[in-house]
Protein backbone atom coordinates (compact mmCIF):
# COMPACT_ATOMS: atom_id res chain seq x y z
CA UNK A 1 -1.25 17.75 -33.86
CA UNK A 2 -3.43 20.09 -31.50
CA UNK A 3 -4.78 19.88 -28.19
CA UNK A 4 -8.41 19.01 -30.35
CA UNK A 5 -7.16 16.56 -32.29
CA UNK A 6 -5.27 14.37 -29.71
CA UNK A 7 -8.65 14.79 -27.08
CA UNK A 8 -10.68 13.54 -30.15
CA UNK A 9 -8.16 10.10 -30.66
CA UNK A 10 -8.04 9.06 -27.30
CA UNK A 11 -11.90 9.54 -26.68
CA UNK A 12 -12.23 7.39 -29.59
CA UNK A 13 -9.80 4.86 -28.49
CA UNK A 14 -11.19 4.53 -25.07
CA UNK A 15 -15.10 4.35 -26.21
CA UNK A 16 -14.06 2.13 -28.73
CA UNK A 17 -11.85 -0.13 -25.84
CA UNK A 18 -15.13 0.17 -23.78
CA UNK A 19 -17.32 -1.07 -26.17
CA UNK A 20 -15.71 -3.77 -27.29
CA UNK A 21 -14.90 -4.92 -23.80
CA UNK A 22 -18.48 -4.45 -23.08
CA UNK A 23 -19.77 -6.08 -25.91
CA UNK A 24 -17.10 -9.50 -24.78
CA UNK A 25 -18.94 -9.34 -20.98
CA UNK A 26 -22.11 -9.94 -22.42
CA UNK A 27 -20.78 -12.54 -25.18
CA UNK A 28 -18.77 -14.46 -23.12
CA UNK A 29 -20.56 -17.88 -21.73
CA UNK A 30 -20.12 -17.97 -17.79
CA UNK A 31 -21.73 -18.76 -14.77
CA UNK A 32 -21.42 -15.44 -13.64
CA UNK A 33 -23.60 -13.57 -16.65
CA UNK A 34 -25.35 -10.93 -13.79
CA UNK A 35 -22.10 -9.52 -12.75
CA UNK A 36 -20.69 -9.44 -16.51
CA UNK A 37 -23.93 -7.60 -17.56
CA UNK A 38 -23.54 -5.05 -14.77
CA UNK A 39 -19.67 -4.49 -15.73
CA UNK A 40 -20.92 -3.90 -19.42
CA UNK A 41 -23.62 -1.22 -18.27
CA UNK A 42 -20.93 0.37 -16.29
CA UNK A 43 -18.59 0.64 -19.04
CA UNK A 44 -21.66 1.54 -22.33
CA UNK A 45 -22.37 4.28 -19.69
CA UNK A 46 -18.77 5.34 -18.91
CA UNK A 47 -18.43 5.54 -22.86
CA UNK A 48 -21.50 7.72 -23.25
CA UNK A 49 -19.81 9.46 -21.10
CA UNK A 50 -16.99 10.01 -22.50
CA UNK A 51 -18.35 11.07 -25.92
CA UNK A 52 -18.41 14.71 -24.95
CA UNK A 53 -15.75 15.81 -27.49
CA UNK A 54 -17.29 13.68 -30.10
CA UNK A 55 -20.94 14.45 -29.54
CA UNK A 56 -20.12 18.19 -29.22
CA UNK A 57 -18.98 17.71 -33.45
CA UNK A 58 -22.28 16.67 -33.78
CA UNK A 59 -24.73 18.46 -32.11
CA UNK A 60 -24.40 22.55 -32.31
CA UNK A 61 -25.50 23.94 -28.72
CA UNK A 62 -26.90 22.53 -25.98
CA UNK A 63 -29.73 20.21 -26.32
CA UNK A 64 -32.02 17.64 -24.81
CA UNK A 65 -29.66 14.54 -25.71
CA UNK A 66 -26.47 16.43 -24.43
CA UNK A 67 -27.91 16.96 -21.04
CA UNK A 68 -29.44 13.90 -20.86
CA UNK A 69 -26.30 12.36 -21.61
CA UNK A 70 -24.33 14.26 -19.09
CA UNK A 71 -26.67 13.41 -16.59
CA UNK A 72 -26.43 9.37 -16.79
CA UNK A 73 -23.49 10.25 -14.88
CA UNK A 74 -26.00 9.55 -12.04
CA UNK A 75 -25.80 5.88 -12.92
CA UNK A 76 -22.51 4.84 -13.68
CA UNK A 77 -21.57 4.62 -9.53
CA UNK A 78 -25.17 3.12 -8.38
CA UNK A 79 -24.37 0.32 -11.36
CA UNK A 80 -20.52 -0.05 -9.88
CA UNK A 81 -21.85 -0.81 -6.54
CA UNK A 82 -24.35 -3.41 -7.63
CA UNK A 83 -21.39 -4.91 -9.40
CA UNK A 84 -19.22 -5.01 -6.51
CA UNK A 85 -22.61 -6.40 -4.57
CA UNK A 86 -22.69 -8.75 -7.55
CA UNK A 87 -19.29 -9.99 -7.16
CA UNK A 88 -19.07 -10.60 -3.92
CA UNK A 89 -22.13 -12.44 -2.97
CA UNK A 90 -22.42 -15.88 -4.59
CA UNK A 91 -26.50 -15.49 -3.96
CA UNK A 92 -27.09 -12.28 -5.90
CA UNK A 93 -30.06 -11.82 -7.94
CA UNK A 94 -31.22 -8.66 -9.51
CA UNK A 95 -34.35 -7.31 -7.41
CA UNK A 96 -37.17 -4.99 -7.66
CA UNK A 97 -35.31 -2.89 -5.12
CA UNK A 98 -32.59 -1.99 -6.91
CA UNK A 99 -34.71 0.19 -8.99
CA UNK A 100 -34.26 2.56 -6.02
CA UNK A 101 -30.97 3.11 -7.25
CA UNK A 102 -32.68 4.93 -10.24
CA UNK A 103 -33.84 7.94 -8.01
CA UNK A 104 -31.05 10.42 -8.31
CA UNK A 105 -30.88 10.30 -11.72
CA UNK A 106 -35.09 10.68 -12.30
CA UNK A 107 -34.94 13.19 -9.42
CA UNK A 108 -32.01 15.26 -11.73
CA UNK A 109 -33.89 14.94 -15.07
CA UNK A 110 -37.65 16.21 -12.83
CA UNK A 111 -35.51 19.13 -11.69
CA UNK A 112 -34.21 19.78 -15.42
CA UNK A 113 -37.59 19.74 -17.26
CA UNK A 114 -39.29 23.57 -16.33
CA UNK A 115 -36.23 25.50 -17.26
CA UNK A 116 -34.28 23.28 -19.94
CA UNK A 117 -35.66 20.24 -21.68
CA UNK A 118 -39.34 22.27 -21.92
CA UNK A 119 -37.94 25.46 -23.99
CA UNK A 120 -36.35 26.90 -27.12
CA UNK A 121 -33.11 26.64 -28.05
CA UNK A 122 -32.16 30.49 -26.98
CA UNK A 123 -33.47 29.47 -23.29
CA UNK A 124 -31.06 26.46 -23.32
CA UNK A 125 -28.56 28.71 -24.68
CA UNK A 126 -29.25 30.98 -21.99
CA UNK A 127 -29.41 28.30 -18.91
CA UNK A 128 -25.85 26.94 -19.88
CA UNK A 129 -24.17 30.45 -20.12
CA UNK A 130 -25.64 31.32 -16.99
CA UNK A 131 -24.74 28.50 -15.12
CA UNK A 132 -22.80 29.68 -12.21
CA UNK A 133 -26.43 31.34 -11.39
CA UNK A 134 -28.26 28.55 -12.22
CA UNK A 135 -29.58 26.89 -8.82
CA UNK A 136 -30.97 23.71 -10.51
CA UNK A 137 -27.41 23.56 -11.79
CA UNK A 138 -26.15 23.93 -8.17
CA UNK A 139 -28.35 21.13 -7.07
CA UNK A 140 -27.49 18.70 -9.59
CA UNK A 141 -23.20 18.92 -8.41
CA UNK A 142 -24.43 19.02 -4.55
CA UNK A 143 -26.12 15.93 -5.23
CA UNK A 144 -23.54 14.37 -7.30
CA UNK A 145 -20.93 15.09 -4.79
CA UNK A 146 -23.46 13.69 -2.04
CA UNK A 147 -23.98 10.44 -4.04
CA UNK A 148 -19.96 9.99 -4.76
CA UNK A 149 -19.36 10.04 -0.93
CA UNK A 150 -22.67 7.61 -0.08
CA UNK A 151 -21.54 5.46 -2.49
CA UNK A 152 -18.04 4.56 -2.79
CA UNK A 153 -18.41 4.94 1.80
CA UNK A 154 -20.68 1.74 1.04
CA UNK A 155 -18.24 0.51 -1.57
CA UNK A 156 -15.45 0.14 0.71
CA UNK A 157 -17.46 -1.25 4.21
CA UNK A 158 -19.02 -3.85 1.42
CA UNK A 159 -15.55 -4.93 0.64
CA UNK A 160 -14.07 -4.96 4.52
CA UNK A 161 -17.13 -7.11 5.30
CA UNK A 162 -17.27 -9.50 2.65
CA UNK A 163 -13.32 -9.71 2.92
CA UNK A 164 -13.74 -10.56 6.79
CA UNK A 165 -16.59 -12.81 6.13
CA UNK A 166 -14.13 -14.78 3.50
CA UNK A 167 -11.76 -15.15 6.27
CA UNK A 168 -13.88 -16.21 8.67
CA UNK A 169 -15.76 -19.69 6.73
CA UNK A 170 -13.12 -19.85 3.74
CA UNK A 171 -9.86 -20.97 2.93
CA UNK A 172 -9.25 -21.18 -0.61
CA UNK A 173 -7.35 -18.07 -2.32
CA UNK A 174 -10.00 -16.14 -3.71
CA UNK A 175 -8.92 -13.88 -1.24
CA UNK A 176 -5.96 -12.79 -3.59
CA UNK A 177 -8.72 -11.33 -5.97
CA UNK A 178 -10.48 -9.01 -3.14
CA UNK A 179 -7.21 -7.44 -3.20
CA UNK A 180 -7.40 -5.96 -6.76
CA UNK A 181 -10.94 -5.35 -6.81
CA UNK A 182 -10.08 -2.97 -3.85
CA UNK A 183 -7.54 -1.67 -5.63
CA UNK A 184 -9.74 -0.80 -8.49
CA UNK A 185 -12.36 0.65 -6.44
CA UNK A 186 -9.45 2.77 -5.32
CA UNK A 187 -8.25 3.61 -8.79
CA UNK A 188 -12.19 4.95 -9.39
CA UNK A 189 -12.44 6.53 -6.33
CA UNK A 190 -9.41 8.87 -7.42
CA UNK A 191 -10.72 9.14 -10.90
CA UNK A 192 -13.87 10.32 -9.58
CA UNK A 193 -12.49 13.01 -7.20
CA UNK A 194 -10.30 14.16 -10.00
CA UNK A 195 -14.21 14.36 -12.19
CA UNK A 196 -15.18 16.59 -9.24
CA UNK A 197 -12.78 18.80 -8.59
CA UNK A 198 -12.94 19.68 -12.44
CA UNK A 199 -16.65 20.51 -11.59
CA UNK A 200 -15.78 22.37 -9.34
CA UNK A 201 -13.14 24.79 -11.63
CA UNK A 202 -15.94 24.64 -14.30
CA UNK A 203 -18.17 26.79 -11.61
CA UNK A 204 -15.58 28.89 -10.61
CA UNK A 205 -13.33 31.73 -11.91
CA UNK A 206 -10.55 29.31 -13.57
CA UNK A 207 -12.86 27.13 -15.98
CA UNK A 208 -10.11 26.79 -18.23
CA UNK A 209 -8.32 24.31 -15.20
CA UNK A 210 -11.53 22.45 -15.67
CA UNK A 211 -10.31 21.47 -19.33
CA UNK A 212 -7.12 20.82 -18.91
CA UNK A 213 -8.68 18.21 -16.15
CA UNK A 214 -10.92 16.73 -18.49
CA UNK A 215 -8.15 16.04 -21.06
CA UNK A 216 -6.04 14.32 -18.50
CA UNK A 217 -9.18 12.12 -17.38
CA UNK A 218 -9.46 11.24 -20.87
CA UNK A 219 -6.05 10.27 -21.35
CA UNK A 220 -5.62 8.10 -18.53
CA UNK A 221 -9.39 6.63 -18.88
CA UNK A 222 -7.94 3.84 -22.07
CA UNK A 223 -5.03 2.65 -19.63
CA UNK A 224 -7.34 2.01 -16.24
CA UNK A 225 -9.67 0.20 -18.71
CA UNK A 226 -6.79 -1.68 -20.18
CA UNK A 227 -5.92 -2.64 -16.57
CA UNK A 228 -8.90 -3.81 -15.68
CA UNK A 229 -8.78 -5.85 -18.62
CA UNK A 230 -5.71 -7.61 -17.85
CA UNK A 231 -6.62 -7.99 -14.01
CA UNK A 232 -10.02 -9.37 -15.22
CA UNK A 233 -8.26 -12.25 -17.63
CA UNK A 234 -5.75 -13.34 -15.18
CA UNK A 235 -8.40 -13.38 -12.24
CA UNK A 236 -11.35 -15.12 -13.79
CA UNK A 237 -12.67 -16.48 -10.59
CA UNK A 238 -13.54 -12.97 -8.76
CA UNK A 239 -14.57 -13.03 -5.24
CA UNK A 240 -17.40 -14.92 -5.24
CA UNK A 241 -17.64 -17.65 -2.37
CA UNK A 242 -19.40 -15.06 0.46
CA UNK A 243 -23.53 -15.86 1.20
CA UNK A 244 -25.34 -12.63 1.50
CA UNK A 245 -26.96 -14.68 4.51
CA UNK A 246 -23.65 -15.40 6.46
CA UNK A 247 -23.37 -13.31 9.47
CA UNK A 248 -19.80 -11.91 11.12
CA UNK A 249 -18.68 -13.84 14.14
CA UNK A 250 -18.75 -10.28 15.73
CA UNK A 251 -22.66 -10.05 15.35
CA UNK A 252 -23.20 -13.73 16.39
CA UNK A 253 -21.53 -12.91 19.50
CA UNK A 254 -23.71 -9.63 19.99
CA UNK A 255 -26.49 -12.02 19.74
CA UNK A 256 -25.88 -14.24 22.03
CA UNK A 257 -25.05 -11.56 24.62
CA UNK A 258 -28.27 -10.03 24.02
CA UNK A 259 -30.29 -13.29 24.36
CA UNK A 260 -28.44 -13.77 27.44
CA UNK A 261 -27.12 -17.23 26.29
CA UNK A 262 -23.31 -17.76 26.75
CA UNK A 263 -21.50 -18.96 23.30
CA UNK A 264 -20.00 -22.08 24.79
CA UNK A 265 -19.04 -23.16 28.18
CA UNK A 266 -15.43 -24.31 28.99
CA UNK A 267 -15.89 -28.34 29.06
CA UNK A 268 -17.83 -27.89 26.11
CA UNK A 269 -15.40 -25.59 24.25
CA UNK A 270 -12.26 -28.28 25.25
CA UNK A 271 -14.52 -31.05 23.87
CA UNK A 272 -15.24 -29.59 20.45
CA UNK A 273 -11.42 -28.38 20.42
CA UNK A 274 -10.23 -31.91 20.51
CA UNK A 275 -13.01 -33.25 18.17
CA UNK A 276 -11.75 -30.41 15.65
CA UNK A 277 -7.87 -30.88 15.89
CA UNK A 278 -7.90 -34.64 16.01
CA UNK A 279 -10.18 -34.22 12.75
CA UNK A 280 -7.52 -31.61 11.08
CA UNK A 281 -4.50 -33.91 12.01
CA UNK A 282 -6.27 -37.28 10.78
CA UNK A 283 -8.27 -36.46 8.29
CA UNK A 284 -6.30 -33.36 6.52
CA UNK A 285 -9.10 -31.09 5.03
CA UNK A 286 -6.81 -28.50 4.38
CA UNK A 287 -5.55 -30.43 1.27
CA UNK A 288 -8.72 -29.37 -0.34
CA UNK A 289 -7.57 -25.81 -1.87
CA UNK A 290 -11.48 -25.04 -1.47
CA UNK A 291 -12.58 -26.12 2.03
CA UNK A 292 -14.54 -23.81 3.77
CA UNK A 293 -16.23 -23.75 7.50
CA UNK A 294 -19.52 -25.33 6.07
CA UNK A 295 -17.14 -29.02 4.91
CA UNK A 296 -15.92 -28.92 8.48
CA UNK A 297 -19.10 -28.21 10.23
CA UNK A 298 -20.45 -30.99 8.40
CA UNK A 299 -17.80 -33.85 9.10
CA UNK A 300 -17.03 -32.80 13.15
CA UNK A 301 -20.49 -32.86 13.41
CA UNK A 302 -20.42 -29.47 14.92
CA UNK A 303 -22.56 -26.79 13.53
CA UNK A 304 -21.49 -24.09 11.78
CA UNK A 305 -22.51 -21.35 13.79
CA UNK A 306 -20.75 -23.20 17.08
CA UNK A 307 -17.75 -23.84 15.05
CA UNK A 308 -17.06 -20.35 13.54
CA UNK A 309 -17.40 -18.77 17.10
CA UNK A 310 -14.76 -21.91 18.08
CA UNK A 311 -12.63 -20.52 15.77
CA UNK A 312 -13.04 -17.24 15.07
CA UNK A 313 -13.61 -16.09 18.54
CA UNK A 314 -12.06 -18.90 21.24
CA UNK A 315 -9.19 -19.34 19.13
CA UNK A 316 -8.35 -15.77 17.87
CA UNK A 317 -8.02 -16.87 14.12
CA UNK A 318 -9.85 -16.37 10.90
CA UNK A 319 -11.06 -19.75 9.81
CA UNK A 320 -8.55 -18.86 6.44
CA UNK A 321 -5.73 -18.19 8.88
CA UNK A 322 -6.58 -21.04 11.00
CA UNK A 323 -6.40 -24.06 7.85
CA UNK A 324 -3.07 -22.14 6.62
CA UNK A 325 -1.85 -22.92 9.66
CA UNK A 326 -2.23 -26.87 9.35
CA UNK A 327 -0.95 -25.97 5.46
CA UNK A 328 2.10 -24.55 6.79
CA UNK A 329 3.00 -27.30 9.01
CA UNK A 330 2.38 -29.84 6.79
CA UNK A 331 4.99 -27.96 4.09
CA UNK A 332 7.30 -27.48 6.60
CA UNK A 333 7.35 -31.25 7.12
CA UNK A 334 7.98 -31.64 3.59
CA UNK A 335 10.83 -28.97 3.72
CA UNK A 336 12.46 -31.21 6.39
CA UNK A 337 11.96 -34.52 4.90
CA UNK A 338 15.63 -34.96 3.25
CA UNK A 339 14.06 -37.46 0.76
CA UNK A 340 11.90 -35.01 -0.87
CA UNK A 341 15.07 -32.52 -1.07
CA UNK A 342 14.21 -32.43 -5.13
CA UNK A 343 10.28 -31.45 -4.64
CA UNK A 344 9.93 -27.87 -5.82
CA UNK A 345 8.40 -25.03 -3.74
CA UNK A 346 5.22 -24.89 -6.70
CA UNK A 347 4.53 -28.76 -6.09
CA UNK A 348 5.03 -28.23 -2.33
CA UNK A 349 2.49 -25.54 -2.48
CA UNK A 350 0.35 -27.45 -4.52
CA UNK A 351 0.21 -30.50 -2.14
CA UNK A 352 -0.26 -28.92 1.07
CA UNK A 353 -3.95 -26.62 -0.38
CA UNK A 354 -2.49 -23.78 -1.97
CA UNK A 355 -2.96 -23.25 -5.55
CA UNK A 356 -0.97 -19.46 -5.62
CA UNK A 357 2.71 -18.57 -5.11
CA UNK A 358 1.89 -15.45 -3.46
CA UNK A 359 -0.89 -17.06 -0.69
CA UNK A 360 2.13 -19.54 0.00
CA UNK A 361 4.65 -17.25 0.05
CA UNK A 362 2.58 -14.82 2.27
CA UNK A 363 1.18 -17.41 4.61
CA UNK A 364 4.60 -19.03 5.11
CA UNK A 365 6.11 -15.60 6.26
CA UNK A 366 3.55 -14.86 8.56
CA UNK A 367 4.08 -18.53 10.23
CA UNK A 368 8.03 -18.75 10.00
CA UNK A 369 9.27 -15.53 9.21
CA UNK A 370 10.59 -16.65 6.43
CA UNK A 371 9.87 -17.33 2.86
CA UNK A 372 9.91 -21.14 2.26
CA UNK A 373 12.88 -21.04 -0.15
CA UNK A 374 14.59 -19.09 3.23
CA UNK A 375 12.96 -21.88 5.21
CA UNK A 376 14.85 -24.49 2.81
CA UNK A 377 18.08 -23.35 2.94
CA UNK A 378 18.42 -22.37 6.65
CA UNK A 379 17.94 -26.50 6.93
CA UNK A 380 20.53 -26.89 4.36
CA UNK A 381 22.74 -24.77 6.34
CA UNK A 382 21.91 -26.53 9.80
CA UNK A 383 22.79 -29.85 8.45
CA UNK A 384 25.86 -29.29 7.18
């Protein structure tokens, strides 16, 4: 079996993976139909993409379609981003606005009309041969390259803010699925710098590195989309518990500064300090694996604003860092009860707020420096 033949079966198997994982997002019932539609125009586009090899069987010499095609490259990142917007924001709405994100591609397919989608076939013919001359050509990578960088830059301080504002008003464990969205942002990022560089080759002397580039993007473009697949399905609840409208402790601070109002003064920091910690010891809000800054604000009678810079700032600790903290104690108290000796780590976990393994696990290091099944049998050891 050639080179041919094998690019040819994996395009198909990864347009066809696309597709159908496309056509399940928008299928599927869920609360959270924006974000699946946005995944699903990601991936139809990626797949258009994709088709080179097949459309190229097809169509004889360059044409309208085949640049056209090539150049809704220019949407597949802008409709990533909104995705990742999508995700992390429990408020977002598609807007007007977000037509804007249109422009590079409109501005590409403008620039393309006087000397390629306007003339015969010999021009075309002629444009594409030529292209290391071409300077519409030349624009059309610059811009490219500059909308990579803008966009996966944004990307990435989306997902440092949104992670931080988690942390700061939440402590459930959606957290854990920040951490593979990152890391699928990541896996992109790479993908896409790989797409460039072959751009790059395809312009320059050695266009034949430029193929062998493109073949290995195709074969590894089935198994990223397989893996996002099987992150997807065992994370169904993505990162979604962030309002677009929630501001970092950081900037509240800056604010008060600037209105020349001090955040809270010392008798009136101690008071609020007590009123929380008697409330956390009595009442145990923590239990609730979902309690966020908002259930707290609401029951201490402190508002939310005052009690995230009580937190946040006085105290040094992400709100998620501070509730683990009560969650911790409480399973250590467990750990050390000799009656419940015969409670498993999973029900312990469960009890105390957590609903993962890995949250527990992690949070229980950071406390103790140990793992609680550690933790566990250094009491064992004590006893005896």
């Amino acid at each position: 079996m050639d080179k041919v033949n094998v690019l040819l079966i994996v395009t198909v198997i990864s347009i066809l993976i696309s597709l159908i994982l496309a056509f399940f997002l928008l299928t599927v019932k869920t609360k959270y139909k924006t974000s699946n539609v946005l995944f699903a125009a990601f991936l139809v586009i990626a797949a258009i993409d994709l088709s080179e090899p097949l459309f190229s069987l097809v169509v004889d010499g360059p044409s309208n379609l085949g640049m056209l095609r090539t150049t809704l490259a220019f949407l597949q990142i802008p409709v990533f981003y909104l995705y990742v917007v999508s995700v992390c924001y429990s408020d977002f709405k598609l807007k007007p606005k977000y037509l804007l994100h249109l422009l590079p591609f409109l501005i590409v397919n403008i620039v393309l009309l006087p000397r390629f989608y306007t003339v015969d076939a010999a021009s075309k013919i002629n444009f594409i041969t030529n292209r290391q001359d071409m300077i519409e050509l030349q624009f059309i990578h610059i811009l490219f390259h500059i909308q990579f960088v803008v966009y996966f830059v944004a990307v990435f301080m989306l997902l440092k803010k949104t992670k931080k504002l988690y942390l700061e008003n939440n402590a459930g464990t959606h957290i854990n699925s920040y951490n593979w969205l990152f890391q699928f942002t990541v896996v992109l990022t790479v993908l896409y710098s790989v797409a460039l560089l072959k751009n790059i080759f395809k312009f320059s002397d050695y266009p034949y590195i430029s193929e062998w580039i493109k073949f290995g993007i195709l074969l590894l473009q089935p198994f990223i989309i397989c893996w996002y697949l099987f992150k997807a399905l065992n994370n169904p609840d993505l990162f979604r518990n962030v309002d677009s409208k929630l501001k970092l402790v950081s900037e509240i601070i800056l604010e008060e500064k600037d209105n020349e109002q001090s955040v809270v003064n010392e008798e009136k920091y101690n008071e609020e300090l007590l009123k929380l910690k008697k409330y956390m010891m009595e009442e145990k809000p923590f239990l609730n694996p979902s309690v966020t800054i908002q259930d707290i604000s609401e029951n201490v009678q402190i508002p939310t604003r005052e009690l995230s810079v009580l937190i946040n700032h006085q105290l040094g600790q992400h709100f998620y860092d501070f509730v683990n903290t009560y969650r911790i104690e409480s399973a250590m108290e467990i750990l050390k009860d000799v009656s419940k000796s015969k409670v498993t780590i999973l029900e312990i976990l469960y009890e105390v707020g957590f609903n993962s393994k890995s949250s527990f696990n992690t949070a229980f290091k950071k406390h103790t420096g140990n793992t609680p099944t550690q933790y566990r049998n250094s009491l064992q050891v004590s006893v005896l």
